[in-house]
C-alpha atoms as a PDB file:
ATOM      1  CA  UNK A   1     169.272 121.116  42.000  1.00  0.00           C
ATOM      2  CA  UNK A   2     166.262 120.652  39.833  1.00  0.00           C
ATOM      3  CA  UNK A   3     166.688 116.857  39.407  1.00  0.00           C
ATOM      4  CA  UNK A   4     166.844 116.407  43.325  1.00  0.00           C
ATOM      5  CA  UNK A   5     164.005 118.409  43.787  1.00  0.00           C
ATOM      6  CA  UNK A   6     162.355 116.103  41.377  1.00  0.00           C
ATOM      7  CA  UNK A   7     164.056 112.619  42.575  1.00  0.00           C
ATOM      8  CA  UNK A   8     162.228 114.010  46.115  1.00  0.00           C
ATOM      9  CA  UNK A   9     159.143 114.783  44.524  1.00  0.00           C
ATOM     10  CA  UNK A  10     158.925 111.290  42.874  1.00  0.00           C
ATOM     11  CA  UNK A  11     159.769 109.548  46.180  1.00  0.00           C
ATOM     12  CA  UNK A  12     157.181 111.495  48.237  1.00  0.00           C
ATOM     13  CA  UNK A  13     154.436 110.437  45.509  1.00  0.00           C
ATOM     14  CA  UNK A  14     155.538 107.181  45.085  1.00  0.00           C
ATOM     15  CA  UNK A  15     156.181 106.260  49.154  1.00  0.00           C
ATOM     16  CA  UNK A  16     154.090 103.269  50.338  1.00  0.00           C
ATOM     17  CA  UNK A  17     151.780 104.048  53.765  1.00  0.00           C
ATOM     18  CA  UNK A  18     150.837 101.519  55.706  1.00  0.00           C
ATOM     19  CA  UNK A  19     147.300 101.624  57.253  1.00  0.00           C
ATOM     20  CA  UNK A  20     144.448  99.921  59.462  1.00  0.00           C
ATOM     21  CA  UNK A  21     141.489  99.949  58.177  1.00  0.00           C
ATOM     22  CA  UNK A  22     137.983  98.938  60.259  1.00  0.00           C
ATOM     23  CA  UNK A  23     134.760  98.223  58.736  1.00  0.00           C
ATOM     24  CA  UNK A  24     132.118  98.010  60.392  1.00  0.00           C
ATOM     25  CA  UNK A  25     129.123  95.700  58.672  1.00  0.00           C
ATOM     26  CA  UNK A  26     125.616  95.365  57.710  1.00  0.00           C
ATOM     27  CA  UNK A  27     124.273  92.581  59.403  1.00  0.00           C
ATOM     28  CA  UNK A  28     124.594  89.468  57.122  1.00  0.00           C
ATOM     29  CA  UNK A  29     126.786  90.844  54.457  1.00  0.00           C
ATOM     30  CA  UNK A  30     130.448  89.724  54.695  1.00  0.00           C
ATOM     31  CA  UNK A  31     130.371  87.207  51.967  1.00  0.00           C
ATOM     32  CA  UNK A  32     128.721  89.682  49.850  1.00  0.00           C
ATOM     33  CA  UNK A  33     131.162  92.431  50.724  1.00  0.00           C
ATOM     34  CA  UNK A  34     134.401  89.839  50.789  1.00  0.00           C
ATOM     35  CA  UNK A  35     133.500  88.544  47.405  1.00  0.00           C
ATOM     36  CA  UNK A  36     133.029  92.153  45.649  1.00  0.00           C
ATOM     37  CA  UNK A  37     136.707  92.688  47.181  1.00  0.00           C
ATOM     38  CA  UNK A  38     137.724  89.601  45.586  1.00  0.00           C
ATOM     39  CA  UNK A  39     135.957  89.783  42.256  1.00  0.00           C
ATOM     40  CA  UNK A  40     137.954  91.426  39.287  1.00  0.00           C
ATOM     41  CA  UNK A  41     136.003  94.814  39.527  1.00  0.00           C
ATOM     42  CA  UNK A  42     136.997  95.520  43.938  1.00  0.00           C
ATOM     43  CA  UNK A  43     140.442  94.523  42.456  1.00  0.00           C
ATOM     44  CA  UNK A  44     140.572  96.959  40.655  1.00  0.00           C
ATOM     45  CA  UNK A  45     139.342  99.531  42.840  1.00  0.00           C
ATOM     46  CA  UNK A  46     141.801  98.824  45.530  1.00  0.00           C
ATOM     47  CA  UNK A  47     144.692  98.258  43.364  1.00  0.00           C
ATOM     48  CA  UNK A  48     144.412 102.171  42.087  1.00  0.00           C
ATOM     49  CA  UNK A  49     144.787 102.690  46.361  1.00  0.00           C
ATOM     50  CA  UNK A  50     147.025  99.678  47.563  1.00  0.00           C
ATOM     51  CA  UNK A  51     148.635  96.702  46.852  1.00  0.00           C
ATOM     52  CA  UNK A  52     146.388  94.234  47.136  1.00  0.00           C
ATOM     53  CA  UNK A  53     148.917  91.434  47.562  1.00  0.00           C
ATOM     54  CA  UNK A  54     150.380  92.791  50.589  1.00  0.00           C
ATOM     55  CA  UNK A  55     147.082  93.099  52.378  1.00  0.00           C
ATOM     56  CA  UNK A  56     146.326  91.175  55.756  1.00  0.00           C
ATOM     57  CA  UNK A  57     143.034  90.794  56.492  1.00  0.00           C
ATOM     58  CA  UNK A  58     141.248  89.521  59.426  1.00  0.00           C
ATOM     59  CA  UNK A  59     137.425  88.931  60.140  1.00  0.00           C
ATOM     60  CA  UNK A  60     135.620  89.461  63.303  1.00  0.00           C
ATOM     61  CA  UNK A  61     134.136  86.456  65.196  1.00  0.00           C
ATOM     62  CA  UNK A  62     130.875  87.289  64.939  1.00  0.00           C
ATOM     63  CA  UNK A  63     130.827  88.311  61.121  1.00  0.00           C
ATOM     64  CA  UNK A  64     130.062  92.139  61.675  1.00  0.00           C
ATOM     65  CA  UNK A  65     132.965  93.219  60.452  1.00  0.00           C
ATOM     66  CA  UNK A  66     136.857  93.178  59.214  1.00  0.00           C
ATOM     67  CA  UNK A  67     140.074  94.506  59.640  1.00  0.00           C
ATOM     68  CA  UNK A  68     142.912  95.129  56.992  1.00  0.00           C
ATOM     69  CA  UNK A  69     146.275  95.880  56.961  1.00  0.00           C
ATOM     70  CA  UNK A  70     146.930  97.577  53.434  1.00  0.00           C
ATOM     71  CA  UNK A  71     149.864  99.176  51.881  1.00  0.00           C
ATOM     72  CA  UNK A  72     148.917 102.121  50.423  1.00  0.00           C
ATOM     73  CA  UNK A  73     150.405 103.659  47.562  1.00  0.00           C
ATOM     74  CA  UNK A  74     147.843 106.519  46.386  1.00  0.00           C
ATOM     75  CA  UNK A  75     146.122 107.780  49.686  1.00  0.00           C
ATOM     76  CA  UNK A  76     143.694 110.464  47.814  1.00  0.00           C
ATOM     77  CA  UNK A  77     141.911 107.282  45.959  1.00  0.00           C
ATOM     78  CA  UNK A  78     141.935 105.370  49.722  1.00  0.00           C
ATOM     79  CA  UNK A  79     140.029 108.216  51.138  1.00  0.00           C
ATOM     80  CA  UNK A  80     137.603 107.793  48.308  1.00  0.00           C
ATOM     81  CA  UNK A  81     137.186 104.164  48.888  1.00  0.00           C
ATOM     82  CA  UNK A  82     136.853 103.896  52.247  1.00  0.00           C
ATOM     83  CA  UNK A  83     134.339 106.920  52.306  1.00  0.00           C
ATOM     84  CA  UNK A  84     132.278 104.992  49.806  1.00  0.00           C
ATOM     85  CA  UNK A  85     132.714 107.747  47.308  1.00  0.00           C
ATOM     86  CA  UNK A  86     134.167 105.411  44.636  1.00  0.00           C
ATOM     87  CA  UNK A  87     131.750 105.586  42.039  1.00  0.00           C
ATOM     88  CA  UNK A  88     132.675 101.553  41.429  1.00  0.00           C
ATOM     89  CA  UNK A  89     132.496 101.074  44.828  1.00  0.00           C
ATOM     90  CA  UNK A  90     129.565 103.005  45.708  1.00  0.00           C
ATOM     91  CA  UNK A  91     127.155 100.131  45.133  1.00  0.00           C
ATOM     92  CA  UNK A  92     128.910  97.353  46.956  1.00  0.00           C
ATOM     93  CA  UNK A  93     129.674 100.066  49.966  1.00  0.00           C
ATOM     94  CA  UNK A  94     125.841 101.042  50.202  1.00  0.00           C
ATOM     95  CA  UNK A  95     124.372  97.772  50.419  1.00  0.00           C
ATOM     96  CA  UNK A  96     127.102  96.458  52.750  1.00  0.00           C
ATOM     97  CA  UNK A  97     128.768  98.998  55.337  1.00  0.00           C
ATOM     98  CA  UNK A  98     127.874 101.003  58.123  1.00  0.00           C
ATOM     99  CA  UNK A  99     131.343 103.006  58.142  1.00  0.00           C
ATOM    100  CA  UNK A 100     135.459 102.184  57.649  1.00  0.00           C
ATOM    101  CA  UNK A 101     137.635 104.166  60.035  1.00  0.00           C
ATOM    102  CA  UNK A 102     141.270 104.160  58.569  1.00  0.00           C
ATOM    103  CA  UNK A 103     144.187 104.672  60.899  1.00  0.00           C
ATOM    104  CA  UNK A 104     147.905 105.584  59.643  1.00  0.00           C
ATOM    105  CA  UNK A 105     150.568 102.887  61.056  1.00  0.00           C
ATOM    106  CA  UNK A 106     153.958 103.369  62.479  1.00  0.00           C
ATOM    107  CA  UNK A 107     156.274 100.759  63.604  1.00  0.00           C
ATOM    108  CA  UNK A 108     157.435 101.749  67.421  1.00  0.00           C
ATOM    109  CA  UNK A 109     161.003 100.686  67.823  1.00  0.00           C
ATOM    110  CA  UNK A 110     161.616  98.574  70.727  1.00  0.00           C
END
């Protein structure tokens, strides 16, 4: 009984959400914002979240902001991301963002 309860445990911890994240920009700072996400340092700060390599992104036509799709693996460290509580992040997140709003995703059958 104990090694189910723990098989569940694992799964639970280890299950993959998928969510939409929305951030809203600073005027004139996507490049700066896209590149911290890109360099080695916002690598690592969203690969202790997500999986990097299954995120879709998208940018808004008029530069002000972007959209993700991200596969998130550890939603606690999300939060703190996307809050701009990351203490990597913090920087990046103060010069460039106005706010993220982060949505969970569900596929609808139909």
């Amino acid at each position: 009984m104990l090694d189910y309860y723990n098989a569940e445990k694992n799964k639970e911890e280890t299950m993959e959400k998928e969510v939409l994240v929305i951030v809203d920009l600073k005027e004139g700072k996507l490049e700066k914002f896209m590149g911290w996400m890109q360099s080695d340092e916002g690598m690592s700060v969203r690969k202790s979240a997500a999986h990097p390599e299954k995120t879709i992104g998208a940018v808004k036509p008029d530069k002000s902001g972007v959209m993700f799709k991200v596969f998130v693996h550890n939603m606690e460290k999300m939060k703190e991301m996307v809050s701009g509580r990351n203490p990597i992040g913090k920087p990046v997140y103060d010069e460039c963002v106005n706010k993220m709003d982060v949505w969970e995703l569900t596929k609808v059958e139909i």
